[in-house]
C-alpha atoms as a PDB file:
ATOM      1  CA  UNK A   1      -5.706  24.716 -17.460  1.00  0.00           C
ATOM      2  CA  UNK A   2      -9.327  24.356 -15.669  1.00  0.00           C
ATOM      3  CA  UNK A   3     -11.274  21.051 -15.626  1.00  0.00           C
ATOM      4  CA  UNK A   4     -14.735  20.052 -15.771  1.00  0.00           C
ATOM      5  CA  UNK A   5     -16.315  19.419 -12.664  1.00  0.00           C
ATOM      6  CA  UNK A   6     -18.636  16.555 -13.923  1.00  0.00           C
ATOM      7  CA  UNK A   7     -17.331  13.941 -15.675  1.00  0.00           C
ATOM      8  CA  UNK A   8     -15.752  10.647 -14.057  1.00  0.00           C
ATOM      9  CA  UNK A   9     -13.923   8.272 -16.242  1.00  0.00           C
ATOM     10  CA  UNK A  10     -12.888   4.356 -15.872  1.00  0.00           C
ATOM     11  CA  UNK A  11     -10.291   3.505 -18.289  1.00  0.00           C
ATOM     12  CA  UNK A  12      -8.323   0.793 -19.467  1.00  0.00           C
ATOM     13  CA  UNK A  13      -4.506   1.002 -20.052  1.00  0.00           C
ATOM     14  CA  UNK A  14      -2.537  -1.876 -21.874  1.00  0.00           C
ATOM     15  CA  UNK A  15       1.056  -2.621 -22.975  1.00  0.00           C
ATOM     16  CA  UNK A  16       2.650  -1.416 -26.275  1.00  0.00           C
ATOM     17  CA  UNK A  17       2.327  -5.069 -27.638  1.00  0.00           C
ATOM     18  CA  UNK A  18      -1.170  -5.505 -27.568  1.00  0.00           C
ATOM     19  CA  UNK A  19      -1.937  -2.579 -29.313  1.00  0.00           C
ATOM     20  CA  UNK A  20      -2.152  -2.537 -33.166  1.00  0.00           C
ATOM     21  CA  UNK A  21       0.123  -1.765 -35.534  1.00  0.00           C
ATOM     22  CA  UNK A  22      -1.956   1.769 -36.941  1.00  0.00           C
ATOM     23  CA  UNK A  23      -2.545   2.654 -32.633  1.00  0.00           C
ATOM     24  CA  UNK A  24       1.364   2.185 -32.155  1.00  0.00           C
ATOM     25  CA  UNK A  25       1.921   4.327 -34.946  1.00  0.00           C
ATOM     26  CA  UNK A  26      -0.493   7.397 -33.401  1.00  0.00           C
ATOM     27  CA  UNK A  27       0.807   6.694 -30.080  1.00  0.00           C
ATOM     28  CA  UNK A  28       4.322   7.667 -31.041  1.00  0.00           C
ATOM     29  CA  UNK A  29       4.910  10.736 -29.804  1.00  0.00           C
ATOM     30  CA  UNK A  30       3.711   9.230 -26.069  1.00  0.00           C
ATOM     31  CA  UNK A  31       5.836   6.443 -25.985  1.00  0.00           C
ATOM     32  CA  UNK A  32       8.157   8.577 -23.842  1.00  0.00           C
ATOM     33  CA  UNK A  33       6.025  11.249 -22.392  1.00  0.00           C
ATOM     34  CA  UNK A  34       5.788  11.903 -18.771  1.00  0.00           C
ATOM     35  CA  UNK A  35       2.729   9.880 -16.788  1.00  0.00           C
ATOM     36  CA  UNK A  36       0.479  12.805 -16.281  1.00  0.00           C
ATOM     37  CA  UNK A  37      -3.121  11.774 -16.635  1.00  0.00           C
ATOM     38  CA  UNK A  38      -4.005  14.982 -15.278  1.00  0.00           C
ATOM     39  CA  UNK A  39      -2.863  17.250 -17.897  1.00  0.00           C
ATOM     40  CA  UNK A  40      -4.205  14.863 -20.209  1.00  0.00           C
ATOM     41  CA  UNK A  41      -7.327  14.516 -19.489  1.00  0.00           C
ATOM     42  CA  UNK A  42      -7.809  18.658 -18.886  1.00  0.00           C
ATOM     43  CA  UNK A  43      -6.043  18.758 -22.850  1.00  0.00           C
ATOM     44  CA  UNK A  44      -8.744  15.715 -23.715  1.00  0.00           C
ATOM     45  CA  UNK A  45     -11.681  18.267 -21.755  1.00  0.00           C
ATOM     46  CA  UNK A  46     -10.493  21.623 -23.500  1.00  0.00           C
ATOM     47  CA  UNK A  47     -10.608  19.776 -26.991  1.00  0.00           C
ATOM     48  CA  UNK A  48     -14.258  18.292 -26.475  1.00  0.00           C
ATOM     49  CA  UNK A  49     -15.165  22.119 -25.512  1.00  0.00           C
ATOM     50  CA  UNK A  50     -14.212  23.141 -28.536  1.00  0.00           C
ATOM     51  CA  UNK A  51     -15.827  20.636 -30.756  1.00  0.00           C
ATOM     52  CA  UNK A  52     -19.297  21.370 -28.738  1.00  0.00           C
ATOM     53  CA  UNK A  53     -19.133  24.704 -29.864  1.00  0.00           C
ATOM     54  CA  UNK A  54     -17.449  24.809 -33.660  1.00  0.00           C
ATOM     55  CA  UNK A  55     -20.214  24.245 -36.338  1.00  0.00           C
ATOM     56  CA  UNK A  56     -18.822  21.047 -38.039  1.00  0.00           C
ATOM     57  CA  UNK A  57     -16.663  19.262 -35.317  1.00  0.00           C
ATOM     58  CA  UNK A  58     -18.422  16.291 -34.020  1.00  0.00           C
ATOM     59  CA  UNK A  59     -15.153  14.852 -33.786  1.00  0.00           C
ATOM     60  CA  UNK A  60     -11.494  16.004 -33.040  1.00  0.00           C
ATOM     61  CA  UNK A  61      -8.916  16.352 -35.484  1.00  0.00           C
ATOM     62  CA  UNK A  62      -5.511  14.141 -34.867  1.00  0.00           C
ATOM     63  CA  UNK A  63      -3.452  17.005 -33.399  1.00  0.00           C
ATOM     64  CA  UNK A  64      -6.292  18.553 -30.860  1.00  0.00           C
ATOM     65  CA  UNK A  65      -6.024  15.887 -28.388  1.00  0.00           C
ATOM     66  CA  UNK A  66      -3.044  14.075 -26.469  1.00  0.00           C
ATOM     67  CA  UNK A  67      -3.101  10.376 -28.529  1.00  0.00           C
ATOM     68  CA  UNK A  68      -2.688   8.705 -25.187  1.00  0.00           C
ATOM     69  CA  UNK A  69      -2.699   8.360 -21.345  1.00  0.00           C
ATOM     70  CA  UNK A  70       0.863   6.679 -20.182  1.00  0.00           C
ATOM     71  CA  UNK A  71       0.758   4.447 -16.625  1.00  0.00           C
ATOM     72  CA  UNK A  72       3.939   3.453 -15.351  1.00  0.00           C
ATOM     73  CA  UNK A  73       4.125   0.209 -13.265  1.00  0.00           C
ATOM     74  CA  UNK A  74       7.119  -2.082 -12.375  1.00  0.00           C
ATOM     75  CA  UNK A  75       9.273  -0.735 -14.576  1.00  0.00           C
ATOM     76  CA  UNK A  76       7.072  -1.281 -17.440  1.00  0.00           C
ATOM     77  CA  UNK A  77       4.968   1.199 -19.441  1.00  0.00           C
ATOM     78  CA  UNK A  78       0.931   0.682 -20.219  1.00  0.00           C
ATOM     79  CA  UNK A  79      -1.164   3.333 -23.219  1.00  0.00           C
ATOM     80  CA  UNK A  80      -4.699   3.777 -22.792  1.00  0.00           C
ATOM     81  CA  UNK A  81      -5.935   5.837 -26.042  1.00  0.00           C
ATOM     82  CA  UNK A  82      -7.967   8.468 -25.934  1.00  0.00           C
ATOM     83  CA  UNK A  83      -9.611   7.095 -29.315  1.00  0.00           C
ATOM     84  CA  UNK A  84     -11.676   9.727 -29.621  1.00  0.00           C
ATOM     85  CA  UNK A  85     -13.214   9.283 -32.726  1.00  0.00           C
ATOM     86  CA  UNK A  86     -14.684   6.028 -31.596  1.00  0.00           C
ATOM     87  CA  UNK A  87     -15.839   7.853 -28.349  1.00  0.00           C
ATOM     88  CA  UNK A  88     -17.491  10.990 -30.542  1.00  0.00           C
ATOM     89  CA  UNK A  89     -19.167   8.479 -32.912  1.00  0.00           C
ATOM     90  CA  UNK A  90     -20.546   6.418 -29.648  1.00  0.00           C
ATOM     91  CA  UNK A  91     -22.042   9.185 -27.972  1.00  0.00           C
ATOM     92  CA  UNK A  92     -23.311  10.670 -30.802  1.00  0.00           C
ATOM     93  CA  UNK A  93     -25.168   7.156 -31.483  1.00  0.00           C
ATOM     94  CA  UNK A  94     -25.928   6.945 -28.016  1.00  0.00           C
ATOM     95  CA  UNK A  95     -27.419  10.401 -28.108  1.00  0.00           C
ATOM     96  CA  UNK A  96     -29.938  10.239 -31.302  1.00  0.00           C
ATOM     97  CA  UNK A  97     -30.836   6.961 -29.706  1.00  0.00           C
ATOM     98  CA  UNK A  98     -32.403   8.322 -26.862  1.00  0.00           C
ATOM     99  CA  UNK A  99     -33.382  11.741 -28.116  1.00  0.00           C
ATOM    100  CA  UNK A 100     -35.036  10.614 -31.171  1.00  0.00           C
ATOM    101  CA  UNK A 101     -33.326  11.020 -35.238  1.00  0.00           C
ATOM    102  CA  UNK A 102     -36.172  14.135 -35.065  1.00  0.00           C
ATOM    103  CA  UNK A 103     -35.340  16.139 -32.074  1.00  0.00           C
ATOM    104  CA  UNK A 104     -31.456  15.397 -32.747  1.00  0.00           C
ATOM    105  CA  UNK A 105     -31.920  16.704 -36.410  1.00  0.00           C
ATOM    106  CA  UNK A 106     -32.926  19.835 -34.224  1.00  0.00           C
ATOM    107  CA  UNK A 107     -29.303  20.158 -33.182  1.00  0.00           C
ATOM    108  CA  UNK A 108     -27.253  18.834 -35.851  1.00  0.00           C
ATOM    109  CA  UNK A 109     -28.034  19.315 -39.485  1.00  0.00           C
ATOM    110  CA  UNK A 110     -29.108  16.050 -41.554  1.00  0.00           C
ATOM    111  CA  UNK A 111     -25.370  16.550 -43.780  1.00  0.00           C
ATOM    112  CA  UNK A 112     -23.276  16.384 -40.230  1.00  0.00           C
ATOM    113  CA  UNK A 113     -25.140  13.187 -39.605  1.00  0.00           C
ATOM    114  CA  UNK A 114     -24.989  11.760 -42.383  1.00  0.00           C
ATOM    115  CA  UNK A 115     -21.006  12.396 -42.769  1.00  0.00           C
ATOM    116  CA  UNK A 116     -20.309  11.167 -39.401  1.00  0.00           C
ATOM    117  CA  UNK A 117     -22.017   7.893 -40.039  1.00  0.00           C
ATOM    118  CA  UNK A 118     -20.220   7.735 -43.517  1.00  0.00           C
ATOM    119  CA  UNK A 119     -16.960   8.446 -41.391  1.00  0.00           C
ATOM    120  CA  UNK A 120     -17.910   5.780 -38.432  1.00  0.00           C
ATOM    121  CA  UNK A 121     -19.174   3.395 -41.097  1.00  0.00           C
ATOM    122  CA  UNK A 122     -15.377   3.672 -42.784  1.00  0.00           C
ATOM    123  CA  UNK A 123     -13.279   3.300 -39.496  1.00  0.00           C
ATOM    124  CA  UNK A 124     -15.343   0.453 -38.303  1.00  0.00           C
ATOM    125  CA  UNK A 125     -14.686  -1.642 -41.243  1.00  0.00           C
ATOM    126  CA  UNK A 126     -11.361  -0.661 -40.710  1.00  0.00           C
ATOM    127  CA  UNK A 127     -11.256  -1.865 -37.418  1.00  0.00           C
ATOM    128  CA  UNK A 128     -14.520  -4.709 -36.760  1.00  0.00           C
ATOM    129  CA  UNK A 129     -13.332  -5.329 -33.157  1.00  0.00           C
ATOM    130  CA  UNK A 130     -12.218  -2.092 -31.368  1.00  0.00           C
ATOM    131  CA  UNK A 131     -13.825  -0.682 -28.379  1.00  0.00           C
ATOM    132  CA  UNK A 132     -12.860   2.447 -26.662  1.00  0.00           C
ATOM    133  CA  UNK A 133     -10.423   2.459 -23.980  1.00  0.00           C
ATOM    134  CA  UNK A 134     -11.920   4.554 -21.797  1.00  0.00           C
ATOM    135  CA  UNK A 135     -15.938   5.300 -20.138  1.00  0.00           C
ATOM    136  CA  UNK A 136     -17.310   8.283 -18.974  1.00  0.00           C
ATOM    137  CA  UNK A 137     -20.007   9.162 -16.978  1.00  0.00           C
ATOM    138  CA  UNK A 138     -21.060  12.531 -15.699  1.00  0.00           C
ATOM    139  CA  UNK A 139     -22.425  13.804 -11.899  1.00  0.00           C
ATOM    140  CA  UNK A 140     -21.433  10.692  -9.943  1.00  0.00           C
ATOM    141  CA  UNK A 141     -19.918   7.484 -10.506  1.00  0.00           C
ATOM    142  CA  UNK A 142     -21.831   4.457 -10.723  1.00  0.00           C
ATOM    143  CA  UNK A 143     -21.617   1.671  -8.006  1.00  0.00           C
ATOM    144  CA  UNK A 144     -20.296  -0.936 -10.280  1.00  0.00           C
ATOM    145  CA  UNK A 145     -16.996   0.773 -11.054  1.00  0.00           C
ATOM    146  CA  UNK A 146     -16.257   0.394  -7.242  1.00  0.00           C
ATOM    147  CA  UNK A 147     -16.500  -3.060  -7.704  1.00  0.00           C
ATOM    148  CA  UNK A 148     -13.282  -3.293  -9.995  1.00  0.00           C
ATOM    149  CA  UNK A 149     -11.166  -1.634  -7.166  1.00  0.00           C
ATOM    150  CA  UNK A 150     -10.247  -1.553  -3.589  1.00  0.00           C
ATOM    151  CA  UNK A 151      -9.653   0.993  -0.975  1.00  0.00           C
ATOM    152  CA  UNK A 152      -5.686   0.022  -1.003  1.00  0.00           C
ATOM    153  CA  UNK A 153      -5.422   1.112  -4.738  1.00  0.00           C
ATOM    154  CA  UNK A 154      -7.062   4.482  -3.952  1.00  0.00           C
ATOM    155  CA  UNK A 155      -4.692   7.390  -4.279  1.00  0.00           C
ATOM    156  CA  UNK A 156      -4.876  11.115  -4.102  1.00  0.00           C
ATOM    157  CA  UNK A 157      -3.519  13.200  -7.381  1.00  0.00           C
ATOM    158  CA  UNK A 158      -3.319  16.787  -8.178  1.00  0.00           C
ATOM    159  CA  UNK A 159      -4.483  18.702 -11.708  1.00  0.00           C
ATOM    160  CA  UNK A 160      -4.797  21.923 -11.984  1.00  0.00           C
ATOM    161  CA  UNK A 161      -4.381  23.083  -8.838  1.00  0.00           C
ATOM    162  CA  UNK A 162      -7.280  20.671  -7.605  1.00  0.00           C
ATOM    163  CA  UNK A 163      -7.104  17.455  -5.689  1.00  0.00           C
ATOM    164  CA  UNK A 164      -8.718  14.766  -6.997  1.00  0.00           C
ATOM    165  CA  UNK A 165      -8.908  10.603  -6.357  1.00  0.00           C
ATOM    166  CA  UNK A 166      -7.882   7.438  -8.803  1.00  0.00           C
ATOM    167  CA  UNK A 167      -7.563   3.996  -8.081  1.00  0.00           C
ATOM    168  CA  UNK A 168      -5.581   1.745 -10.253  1.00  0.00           C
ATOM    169  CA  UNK A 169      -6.354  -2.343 -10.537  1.00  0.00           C
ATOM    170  CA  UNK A 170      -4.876  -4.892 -12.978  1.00  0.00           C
ATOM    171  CA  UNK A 171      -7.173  -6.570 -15.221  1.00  0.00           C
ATOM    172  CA  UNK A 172      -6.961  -9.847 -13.695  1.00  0.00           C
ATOM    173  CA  UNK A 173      -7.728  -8.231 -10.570  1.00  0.00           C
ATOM    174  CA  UNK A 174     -11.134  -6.240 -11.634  1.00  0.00           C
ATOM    175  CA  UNK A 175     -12.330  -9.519 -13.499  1.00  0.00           C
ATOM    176  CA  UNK A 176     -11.781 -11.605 -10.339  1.00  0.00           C
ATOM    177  CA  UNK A 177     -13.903  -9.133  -8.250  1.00  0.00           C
ATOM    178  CA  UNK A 178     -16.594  -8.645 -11.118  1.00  0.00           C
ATOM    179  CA  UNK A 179     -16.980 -12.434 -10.934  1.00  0.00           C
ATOM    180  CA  UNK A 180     -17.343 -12.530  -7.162  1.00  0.00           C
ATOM    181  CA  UNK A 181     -19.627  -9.600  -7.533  1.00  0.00           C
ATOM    182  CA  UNK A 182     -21.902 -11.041  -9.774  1.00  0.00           C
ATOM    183  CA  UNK A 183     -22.090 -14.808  -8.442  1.00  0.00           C
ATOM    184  CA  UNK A 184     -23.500 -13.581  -4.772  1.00  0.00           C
ATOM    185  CA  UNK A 185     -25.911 -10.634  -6.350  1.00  0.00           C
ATOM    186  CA  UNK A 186     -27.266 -13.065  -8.784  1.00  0.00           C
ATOM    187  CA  UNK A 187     -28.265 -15.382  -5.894  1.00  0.00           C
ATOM    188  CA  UNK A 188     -29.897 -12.712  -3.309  1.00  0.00           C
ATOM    189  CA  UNK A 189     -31.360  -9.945  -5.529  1.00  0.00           C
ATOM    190  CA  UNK A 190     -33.692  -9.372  -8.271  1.00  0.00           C
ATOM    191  CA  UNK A 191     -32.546  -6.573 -10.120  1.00  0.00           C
ATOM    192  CA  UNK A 192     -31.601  -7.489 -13.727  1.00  0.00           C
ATOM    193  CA  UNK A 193     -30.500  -4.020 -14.341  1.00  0.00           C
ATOM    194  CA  UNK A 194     -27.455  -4.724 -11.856  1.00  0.00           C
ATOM    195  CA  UNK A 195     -25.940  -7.787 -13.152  1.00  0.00           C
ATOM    196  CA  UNK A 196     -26.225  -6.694 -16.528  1.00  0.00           C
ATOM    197  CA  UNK A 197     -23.895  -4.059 -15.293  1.00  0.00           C
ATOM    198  CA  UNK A 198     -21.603  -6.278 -13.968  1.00  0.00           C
ATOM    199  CA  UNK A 199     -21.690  -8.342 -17.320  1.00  0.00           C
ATOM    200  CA  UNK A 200     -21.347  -5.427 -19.717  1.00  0.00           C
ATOM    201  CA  UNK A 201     -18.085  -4.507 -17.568  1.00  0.00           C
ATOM    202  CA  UNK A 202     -16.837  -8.082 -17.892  1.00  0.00           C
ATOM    203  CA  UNK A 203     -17.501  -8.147 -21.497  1.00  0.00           C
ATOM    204  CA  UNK A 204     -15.834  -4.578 -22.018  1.00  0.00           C
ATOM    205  CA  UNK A 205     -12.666  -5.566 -19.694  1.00  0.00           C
ATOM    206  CA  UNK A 206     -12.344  -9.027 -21.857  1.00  0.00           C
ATOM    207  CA  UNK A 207     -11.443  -6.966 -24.886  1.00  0.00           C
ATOM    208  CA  UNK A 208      -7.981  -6.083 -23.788  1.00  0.00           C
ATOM    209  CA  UNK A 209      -5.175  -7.715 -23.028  1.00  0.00           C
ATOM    210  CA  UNK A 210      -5.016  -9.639 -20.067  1.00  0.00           C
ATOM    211  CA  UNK A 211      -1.598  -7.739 -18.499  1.00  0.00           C
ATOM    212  CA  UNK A 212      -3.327  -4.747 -18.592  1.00  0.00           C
ATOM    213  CA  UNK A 213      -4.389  -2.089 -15.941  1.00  0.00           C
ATOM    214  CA  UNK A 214      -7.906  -0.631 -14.951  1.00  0.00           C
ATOM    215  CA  UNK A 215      -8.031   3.067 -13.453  1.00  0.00           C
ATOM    216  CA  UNK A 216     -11.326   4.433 -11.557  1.00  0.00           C
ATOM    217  CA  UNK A 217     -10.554   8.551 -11.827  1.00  0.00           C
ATOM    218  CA  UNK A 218     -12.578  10.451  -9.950  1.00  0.00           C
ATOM    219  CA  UNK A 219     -11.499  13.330 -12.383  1.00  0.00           C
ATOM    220  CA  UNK A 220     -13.305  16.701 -12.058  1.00  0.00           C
ATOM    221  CA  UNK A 221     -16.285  15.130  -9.769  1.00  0.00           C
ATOM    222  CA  UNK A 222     -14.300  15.051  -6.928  1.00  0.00           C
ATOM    223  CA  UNK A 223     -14.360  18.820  -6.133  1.00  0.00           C
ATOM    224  CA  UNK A 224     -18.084  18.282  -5.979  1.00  0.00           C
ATOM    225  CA  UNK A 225     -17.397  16.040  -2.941  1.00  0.00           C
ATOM    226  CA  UNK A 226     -16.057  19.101  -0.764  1.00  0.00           C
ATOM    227  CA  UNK A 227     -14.742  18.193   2.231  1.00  0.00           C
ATOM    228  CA  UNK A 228     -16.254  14.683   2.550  1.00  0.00           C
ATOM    229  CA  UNK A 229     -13.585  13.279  -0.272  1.00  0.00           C
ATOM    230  CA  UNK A 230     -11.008  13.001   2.644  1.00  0.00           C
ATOM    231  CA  UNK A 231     -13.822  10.857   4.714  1.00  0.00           C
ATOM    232  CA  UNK A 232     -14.434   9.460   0.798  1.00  0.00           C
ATOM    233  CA  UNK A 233     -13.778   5.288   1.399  1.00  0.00           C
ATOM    234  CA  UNK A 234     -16.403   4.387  -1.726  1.00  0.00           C
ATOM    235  CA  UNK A 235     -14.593   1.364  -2.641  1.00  0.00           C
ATOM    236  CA  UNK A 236     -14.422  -0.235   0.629  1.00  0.00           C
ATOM    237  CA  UNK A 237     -18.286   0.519   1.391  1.00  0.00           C
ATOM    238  CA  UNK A 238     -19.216  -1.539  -1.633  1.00  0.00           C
ATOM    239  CA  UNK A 239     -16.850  -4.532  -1.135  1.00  0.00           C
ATOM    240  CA  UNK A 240     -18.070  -4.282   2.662  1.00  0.00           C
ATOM    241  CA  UNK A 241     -21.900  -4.638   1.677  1.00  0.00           C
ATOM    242  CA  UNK A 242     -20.730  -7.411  -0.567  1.00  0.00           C
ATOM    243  CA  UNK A 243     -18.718  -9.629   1.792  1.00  0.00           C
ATOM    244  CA  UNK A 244     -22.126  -8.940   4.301  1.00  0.00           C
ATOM    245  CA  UNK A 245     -24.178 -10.350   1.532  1.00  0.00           C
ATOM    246  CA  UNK A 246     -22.338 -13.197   0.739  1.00  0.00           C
ATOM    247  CA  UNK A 247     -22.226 -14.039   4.354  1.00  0.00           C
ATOM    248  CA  UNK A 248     -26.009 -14.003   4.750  1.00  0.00           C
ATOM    249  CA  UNK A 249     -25.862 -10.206   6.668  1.00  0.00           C
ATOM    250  CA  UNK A 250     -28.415  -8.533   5.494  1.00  0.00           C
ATOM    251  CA  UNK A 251     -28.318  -5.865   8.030  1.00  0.00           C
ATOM    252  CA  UNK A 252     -25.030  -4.853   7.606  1.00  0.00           C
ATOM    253  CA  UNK A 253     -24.671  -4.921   3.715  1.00  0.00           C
ATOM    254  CA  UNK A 254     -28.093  -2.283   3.999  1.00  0.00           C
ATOM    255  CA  UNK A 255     -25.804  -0.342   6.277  1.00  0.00           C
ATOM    256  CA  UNK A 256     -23.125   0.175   3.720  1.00  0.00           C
ATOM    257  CA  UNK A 257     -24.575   0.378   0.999  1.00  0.00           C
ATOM    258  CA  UNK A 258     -26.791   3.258   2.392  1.00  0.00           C
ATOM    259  CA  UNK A 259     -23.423   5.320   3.246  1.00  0.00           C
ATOM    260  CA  UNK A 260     -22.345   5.440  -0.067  1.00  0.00           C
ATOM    261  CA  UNK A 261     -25.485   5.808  -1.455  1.00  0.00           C
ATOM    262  CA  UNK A 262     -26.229   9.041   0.736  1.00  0.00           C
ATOM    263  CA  UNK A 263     -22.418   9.751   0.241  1.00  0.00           C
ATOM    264  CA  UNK A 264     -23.262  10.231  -3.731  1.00  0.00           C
ATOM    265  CA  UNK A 265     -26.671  11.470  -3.692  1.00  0.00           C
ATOM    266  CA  UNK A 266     -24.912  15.180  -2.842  1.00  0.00           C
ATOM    267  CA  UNK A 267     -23.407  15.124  -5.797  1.00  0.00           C
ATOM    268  CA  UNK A 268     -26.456  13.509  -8.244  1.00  0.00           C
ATOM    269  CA  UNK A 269     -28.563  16.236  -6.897  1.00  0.00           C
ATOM    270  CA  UNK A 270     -25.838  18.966  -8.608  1.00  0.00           C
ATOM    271  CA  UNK A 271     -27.450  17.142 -12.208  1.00  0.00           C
ATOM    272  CA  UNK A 272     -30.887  18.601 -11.309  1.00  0.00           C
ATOM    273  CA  UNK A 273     -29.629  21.749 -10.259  1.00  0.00           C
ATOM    274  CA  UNK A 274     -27.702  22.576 -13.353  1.00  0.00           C
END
């Protein structure tokens, strides 16, 4: 099964008890699957390929898509949903948002929009407090995700016959660092735009469960590193511009922050070229 080359995905895994009762329920037929992101997320790609091209489906039907990504750790087992729905109703928001209600009416006839906010409008009274498990972003990864992990969590994975990276954090740990993060930027820079990054994260990570797991998957964007994902080290570039900064070393925070901005700049640039 081939996978996308562009998207990147940060998402949030969390034990069995912390879900509810209706996600427990879907999540049934994982509770004992193998832990094989990879094949999900390729089953999870295939699906949204589909609904981008059928004439009604701006969101999956129950049996198109895997209900759930399974991490094992310590003997224990953690579910991050796919919760699709959610996602396709977000995006689709997100989407006439910045496009406009007349240019998306272009694309999507004024009866699909109005049944998928009927739809979204339903399962969010349903469920007033659910956020989606997982983020996605598409030709790069942004520089805040880094901050949740470190270059010891980083491991390689296969999918598809393709190599690709992850790193995997608890919760605890990527709230630590996100705190950290933000109480040094917030004294030397000005750029709002940055620590309200850093807060949205915070804000999104303090929905779940606090025993729960963070993963940073490279995904499909890795093969548009080439060779330079084996000289990848991302993670420790931004936590080594951070320490520099908190330790009053201007000069050397510039310096590594520049190599992983030049690092990901390769692949940006395959955005304007598509």
């Amino acid at each position: 099964m081939s996978v996308l080359p562009y998207p990147s995905y940060l998402r949030v895994y969390e034990p069995l008890h912390a879900l509810g009762e209706a996600t427990q329920a879907q999540l049934a037929d994982d509770l004992g699957a193998n832990a094989d992101g990879g094949v999900t997320w390729a089953t999870e790609q295939q699906a949204a390929l589909s609904r981008a091209v059928a004439s009604s489906g701006l969101v999956a039907e129950a049996d198109q898509v895997p209900g759930s990504y399974v991490l094992r750790r310590g003997g224990h087992s953690y579910y991050c949903p796919t919760d699709v729905p959610l996602r396709s109703w977000l995006s689709l928001s997100s989407l006439v948002e910045n496009i406009g209600g007349a240019t998306a009416h272009l694309w999507l006839s004024a009866d699909t929009l109005a049944n998928a906010d009927a739809a979204f409008a339903k399962w969010r009274s349903d469920h007033p407090r659910e956020v989606p498990h997982i983020r996605q972003t598409t030709w790069g990864i942004p520089r805040t995700w880094f901050v949740l992990v470190v270059e010891d969590e980083r491991e390689l994975y296969e999918v598809s016959g393709q190599t690709s990276v992850r790193y995997r954090a608890t919760v605890v740990d990527a709230k630590r660092r996100l705190g950290r993060a933000h109480a040094v930027l917030r004294k030397v820079i000005d750029e709002t735009e940055l620590l309200d990054e850093l807060t949205d994260l915070t804000e999104w990570l303090d929905a779940f469960d606090a025993e729960s797991w963070v993963e940073l998957d490279y995904a499909g964007i890795a093969t548009l590193l080439g060779e330079g994902l084996a000289a990848d080290e991302s993670a420790r570039d931004i936590h080594r511009a951070l320490a520099a900064l908190r330790a009053g070393d201007f000069a050397t925070a510039g310096a590594a922050y520049r190599t992983f901005e030049e690092r990901w700049r390769v692949v940006n640039g395959f955005e304007r070229a598509n």
